[in-house]
PDB file of N, CA and C in Angstrom:
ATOM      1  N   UNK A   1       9.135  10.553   3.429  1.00  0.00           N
ATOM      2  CA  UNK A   1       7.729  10.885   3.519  1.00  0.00           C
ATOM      3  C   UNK A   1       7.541  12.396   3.451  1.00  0.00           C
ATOM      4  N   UNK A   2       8.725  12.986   2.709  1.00  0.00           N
ATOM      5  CA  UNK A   2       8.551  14.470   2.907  1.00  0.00           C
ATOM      6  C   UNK A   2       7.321  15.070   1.938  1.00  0.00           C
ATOM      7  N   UNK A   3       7.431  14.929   0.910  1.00  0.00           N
ATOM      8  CA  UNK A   3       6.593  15.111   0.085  1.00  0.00           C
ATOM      9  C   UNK A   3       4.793  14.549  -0.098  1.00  0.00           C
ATOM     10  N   UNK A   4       5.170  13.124   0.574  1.00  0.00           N
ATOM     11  CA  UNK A   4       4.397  12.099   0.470  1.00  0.00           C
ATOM     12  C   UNK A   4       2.531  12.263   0.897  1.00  0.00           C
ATOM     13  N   UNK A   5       1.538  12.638  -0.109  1.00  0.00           N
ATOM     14  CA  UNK A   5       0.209  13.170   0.264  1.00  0.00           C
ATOM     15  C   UNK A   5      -0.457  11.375   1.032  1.00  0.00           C
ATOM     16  N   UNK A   6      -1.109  11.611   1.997  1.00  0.00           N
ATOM     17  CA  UNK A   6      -2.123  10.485   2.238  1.00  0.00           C
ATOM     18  C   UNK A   6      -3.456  11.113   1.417  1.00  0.00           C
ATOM     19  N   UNK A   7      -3.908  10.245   0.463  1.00  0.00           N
ATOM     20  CA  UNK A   7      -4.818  10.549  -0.193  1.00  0.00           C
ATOM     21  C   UNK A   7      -5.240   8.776  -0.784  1.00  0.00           C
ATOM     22  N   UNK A   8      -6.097   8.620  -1.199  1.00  0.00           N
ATOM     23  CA  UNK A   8      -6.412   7.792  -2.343  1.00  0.00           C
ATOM     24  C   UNK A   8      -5.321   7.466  -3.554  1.00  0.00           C
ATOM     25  N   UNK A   9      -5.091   6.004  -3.614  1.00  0.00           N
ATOM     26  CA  UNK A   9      -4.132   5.824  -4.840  1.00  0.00           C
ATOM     27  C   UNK A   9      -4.478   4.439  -5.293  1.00  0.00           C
ATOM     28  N   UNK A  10      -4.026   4.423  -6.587  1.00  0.00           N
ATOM     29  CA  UNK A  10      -4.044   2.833  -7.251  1.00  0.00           C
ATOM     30  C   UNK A  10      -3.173   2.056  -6.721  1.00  0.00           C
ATOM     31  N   UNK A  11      -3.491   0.841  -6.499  1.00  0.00           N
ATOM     32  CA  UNK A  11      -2.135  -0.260  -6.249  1.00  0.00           C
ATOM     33  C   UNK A  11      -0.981   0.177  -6.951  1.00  0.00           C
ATOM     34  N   UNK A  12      -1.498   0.105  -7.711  1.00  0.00           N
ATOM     35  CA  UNK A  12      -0.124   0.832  -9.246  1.00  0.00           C
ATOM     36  C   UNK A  12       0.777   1.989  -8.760  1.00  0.00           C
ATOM     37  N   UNK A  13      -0.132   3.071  -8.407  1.00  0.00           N
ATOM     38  CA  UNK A  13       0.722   4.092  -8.357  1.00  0.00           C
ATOM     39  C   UNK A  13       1.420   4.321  -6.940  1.00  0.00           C
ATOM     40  N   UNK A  14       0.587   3.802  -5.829  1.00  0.00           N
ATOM     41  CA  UNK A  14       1.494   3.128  -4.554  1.00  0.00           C
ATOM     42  C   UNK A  14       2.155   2.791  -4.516  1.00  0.00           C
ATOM     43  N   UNK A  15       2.568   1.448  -4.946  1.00  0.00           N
ATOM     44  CA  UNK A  15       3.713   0.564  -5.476  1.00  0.00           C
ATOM     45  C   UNK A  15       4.720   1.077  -6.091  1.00  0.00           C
ATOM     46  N   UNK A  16       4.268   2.010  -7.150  1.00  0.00           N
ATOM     47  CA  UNK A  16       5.593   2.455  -7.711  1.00  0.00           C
ATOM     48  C   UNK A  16       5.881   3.959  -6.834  1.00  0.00           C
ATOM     49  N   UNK A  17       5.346   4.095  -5.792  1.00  0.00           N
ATOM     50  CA  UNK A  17       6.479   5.518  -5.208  1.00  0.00           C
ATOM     51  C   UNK A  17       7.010   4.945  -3.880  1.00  0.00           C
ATOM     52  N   UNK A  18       6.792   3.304  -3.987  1.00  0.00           N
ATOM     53  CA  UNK A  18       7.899   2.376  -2.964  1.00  0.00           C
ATOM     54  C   UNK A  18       8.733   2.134  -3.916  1.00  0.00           C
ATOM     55  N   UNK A  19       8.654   1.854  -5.111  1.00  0.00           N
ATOM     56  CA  UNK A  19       9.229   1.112  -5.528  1.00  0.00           C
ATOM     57  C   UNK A  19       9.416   1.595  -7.482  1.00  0.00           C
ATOM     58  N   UNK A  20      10.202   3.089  -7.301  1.00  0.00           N
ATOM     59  CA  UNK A  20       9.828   3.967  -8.498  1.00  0.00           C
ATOM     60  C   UNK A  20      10.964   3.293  -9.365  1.00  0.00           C
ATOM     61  N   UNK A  21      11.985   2.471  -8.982  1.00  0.00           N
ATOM     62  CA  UNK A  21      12.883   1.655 -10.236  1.00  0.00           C
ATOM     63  C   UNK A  21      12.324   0.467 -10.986  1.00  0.00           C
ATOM     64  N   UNK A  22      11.221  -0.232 -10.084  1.00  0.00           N
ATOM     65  CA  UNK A  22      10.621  -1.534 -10.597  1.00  0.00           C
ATOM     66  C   UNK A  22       9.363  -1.039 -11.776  1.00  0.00           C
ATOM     67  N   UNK A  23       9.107  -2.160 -12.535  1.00  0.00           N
ATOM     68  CA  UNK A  23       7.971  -2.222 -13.201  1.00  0.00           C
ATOM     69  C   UNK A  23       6.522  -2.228 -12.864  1.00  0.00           C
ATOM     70  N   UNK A  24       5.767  -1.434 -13.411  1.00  0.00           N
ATOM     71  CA  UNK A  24       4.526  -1.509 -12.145  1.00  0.00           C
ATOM     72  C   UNK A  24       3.777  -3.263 -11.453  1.00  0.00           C
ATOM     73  N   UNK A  25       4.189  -4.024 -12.951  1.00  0.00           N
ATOM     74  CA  UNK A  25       3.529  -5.333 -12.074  1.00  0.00           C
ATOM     75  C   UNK A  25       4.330  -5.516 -11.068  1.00  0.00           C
ATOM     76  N   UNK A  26       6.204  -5.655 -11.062  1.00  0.00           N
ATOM     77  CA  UNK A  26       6.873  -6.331 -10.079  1.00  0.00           C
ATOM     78  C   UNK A  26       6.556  -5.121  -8.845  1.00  0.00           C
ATOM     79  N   UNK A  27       6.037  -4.216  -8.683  1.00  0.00           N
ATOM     80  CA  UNK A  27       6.343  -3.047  -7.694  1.00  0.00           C
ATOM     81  C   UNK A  27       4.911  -3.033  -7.249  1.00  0.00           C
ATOM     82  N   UNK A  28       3.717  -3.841  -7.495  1.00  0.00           N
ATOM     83  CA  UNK A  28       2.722  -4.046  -7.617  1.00  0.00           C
ATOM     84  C   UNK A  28       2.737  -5.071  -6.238  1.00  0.00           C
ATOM     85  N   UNK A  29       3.686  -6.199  -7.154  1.00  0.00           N
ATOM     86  CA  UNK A  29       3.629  -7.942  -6.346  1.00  0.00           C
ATOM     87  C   UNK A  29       4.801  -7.482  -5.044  1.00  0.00           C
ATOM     88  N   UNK A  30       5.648  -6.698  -5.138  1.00  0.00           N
ATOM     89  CA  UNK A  30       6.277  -6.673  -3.978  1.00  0.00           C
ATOM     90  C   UNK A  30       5.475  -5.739  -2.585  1.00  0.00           C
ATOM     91  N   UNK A  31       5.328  -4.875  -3.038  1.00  0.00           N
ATOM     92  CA  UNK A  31       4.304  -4.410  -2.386  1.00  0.00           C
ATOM     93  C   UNK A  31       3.301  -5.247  -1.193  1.00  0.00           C
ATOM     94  N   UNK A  32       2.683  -5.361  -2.531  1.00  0.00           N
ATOM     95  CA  UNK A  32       1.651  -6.644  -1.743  1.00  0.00           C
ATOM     96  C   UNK A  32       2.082  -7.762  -0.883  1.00  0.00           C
ATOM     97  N   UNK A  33       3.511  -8.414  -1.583  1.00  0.00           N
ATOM     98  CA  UNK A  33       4.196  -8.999  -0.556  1.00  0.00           C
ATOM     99  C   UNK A  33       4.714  -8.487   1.007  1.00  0.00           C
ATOM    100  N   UNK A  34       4.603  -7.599   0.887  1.00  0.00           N
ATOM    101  CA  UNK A  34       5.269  -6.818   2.281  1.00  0.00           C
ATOM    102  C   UNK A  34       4.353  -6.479   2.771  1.00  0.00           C
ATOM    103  N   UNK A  35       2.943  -6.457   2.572  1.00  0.00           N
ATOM    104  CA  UNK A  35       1.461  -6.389   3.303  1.00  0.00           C
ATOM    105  C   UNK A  35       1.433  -7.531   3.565  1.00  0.00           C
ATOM    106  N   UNK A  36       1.260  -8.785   3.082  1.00  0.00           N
ATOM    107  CA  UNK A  36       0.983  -9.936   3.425  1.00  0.00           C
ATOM    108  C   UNK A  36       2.061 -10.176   4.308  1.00  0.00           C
ATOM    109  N   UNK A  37       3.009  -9.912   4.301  1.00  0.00           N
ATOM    110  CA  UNK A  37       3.926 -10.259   5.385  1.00  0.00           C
ATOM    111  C   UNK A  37       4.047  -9.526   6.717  1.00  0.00           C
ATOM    112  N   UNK A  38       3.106  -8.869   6.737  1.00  0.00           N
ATOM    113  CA  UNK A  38       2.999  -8.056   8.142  1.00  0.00           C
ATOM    114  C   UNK A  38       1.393  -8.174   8.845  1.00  0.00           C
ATOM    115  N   UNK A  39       1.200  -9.327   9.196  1.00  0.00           N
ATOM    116  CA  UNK A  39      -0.159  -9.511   9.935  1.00  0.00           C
ATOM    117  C   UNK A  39      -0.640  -8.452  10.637  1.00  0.00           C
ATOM    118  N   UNK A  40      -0.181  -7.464  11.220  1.00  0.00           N
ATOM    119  CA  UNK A  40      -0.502  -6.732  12.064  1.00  0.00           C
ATOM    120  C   UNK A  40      -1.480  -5.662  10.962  1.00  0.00           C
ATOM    121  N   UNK A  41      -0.731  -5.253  10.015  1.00  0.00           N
ATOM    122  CA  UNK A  41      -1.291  -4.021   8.795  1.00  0.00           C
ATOM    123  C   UNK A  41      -2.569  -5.082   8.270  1.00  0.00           C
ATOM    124  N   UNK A  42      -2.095  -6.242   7.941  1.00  0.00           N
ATOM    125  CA  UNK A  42      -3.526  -7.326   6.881  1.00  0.00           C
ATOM    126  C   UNK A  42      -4.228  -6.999   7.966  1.00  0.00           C
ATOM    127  N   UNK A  43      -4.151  -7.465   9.377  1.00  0.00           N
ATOM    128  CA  UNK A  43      -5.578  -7.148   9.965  1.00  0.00           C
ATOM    129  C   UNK A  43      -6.226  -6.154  10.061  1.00  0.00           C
ATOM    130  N   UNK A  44      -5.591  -5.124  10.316  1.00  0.00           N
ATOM    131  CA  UNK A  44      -5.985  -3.500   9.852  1.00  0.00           C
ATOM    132  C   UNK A  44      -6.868  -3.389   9.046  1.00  0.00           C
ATOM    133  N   UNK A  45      -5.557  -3.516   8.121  1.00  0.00           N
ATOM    134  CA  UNK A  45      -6.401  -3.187   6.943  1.00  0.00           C
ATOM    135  C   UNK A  45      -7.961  -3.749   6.445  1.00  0.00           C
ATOM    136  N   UNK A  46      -7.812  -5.416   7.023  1.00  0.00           N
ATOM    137  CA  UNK A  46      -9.477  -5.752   6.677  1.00  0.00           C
ATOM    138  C   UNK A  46     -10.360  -5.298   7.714  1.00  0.00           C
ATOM    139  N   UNK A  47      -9.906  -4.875   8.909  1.00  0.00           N
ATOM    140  CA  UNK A  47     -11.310  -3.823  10.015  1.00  0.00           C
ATOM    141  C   UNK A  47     -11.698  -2.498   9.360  1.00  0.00           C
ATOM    142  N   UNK A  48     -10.675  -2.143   8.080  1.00  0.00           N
ATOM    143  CA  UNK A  48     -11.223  -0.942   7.436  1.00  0.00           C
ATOM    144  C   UNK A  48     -11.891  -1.524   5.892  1.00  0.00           C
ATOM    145  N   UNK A  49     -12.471  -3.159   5.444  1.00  0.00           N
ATOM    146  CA  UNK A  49     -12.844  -3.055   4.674  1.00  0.00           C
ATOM    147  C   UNK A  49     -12.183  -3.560   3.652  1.00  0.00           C
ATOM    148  N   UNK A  50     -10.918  -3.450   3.518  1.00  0.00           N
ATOM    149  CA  UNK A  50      -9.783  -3.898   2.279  1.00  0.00           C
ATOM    150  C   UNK A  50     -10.137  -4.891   1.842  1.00  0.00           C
ATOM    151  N   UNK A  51     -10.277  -5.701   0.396  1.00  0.00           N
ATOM    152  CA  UNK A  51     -10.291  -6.484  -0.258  1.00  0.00           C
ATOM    153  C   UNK A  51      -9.224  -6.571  -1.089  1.00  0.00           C
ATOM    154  N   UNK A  52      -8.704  -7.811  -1.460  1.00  0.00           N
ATOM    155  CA  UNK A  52      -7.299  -8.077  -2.224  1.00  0.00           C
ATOM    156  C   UNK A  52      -7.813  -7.718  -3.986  1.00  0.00           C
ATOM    157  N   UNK A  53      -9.026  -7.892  -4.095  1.00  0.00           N
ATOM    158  CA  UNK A  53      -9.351  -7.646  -5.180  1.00  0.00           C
ATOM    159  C   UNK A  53      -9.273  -6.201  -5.939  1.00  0.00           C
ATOM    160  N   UNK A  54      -9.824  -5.459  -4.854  1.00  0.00           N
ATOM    161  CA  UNK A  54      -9.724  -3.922  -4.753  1.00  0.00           C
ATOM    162  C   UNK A  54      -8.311  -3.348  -5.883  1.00  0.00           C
ATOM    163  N   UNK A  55      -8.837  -2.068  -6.421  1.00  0.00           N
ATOM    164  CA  UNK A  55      -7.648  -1.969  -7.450  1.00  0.00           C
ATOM    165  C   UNK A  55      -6.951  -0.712  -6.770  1.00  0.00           C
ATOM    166  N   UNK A  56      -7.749  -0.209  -5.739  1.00  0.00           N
ATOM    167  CA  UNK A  56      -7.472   1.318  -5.288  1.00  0.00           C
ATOM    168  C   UNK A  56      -7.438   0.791  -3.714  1.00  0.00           C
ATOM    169  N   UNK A  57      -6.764   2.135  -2.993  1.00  0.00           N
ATOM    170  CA  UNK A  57      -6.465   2.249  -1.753  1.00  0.00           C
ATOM    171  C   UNK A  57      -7.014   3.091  -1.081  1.00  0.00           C
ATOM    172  N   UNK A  58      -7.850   3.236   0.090  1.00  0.00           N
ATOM    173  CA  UNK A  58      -8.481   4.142   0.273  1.00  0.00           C
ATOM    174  C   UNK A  58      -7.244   4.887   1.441  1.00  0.00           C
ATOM    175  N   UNK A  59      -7.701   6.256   1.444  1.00  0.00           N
ATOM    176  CA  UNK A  59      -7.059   7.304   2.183  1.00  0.00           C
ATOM    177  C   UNK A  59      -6.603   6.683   3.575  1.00  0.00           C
ATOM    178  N   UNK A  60      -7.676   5.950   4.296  1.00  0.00           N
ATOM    179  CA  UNK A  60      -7.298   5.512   5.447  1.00  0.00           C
ATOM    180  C   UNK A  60      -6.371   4.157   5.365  1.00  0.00           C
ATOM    181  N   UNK A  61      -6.825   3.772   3.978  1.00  0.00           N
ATOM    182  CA  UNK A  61      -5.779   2.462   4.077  1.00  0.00           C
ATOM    183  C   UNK A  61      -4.161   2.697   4.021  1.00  0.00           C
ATOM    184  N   UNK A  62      -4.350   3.541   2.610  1.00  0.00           N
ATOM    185  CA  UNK A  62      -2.820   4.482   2.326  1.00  0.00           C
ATOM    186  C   UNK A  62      -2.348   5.031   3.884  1.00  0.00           C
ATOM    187  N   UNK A  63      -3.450   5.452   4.797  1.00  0.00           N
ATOM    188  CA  UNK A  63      -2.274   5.862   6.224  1.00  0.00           C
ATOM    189  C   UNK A  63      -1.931   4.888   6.909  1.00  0.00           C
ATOM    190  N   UNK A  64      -2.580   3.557   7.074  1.00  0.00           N
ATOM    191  CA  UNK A  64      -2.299   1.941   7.512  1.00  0.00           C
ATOM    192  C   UNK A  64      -0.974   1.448   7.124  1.00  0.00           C
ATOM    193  N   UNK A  65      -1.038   1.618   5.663  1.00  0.00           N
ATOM    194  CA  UNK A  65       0.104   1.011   5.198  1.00  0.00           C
ATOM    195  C   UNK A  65       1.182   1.974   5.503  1.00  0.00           C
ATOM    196  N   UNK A  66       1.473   3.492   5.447  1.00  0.00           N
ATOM    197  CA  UNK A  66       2.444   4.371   6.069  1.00  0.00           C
ATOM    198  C   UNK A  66       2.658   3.757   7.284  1.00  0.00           C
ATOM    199  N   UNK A  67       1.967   3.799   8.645  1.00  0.00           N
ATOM    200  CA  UNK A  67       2.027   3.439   9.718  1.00  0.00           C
ATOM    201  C   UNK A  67       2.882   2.956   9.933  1.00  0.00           C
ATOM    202  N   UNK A  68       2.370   1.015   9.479  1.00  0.00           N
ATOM    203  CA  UNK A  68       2.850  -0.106   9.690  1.00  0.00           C
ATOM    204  C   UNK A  68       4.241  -0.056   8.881  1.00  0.00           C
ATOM    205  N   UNK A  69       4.020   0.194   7.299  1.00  0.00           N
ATOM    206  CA  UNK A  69       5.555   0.114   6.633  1.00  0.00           C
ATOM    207  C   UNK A  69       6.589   0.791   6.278  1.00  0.00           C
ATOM    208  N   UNK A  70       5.981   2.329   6.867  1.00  0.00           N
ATOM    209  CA  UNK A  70       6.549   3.584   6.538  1.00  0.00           C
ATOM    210  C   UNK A  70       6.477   4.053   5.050  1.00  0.00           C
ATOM    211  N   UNK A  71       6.735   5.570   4.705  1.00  0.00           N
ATOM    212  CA  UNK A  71       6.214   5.868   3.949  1.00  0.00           C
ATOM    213  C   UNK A  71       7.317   5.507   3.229  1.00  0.00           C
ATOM    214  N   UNK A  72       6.780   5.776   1.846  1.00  0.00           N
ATOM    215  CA  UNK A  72       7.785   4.934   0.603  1.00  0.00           C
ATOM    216  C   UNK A  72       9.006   6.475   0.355  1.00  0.00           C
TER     217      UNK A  72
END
């Protein structure tokens, strides 16, 4: 997390600085898998609003997901 800005990001580009060897869909779906697998962050994340549909991450969500999964 040395480098790592909390700012606004695409699913896309989230995903791939967890996951900068995978393809953006598979680094996309794993991602997301490891949110869905942590009830504690999904609930979070929807008291701030999150929708699965959503293509972007907001600043506060991007620090939710640090929190809970650490930074990529």
């Amino acid at each position: 997390m040395n480098n790592f800005e909390i700012r606004s990001y695409t699913k896309k580009d989230l995903a791939l600085r967890y996951f900068p060897s995978a393809t953006p869909h598979t680094a996309v779906n794993r991602l997301m898998s490891w949110i869905c697998r942590c009830q504690p962050l999904t609930a979070a994340l929807a008291k701030q609003g999150y929708r699965k549909t959503s293509k972007w991450f907001s600043a506060r969500e991007v620090r939710l997901i640090v929190e809970y999964l650490g930074g990529p």
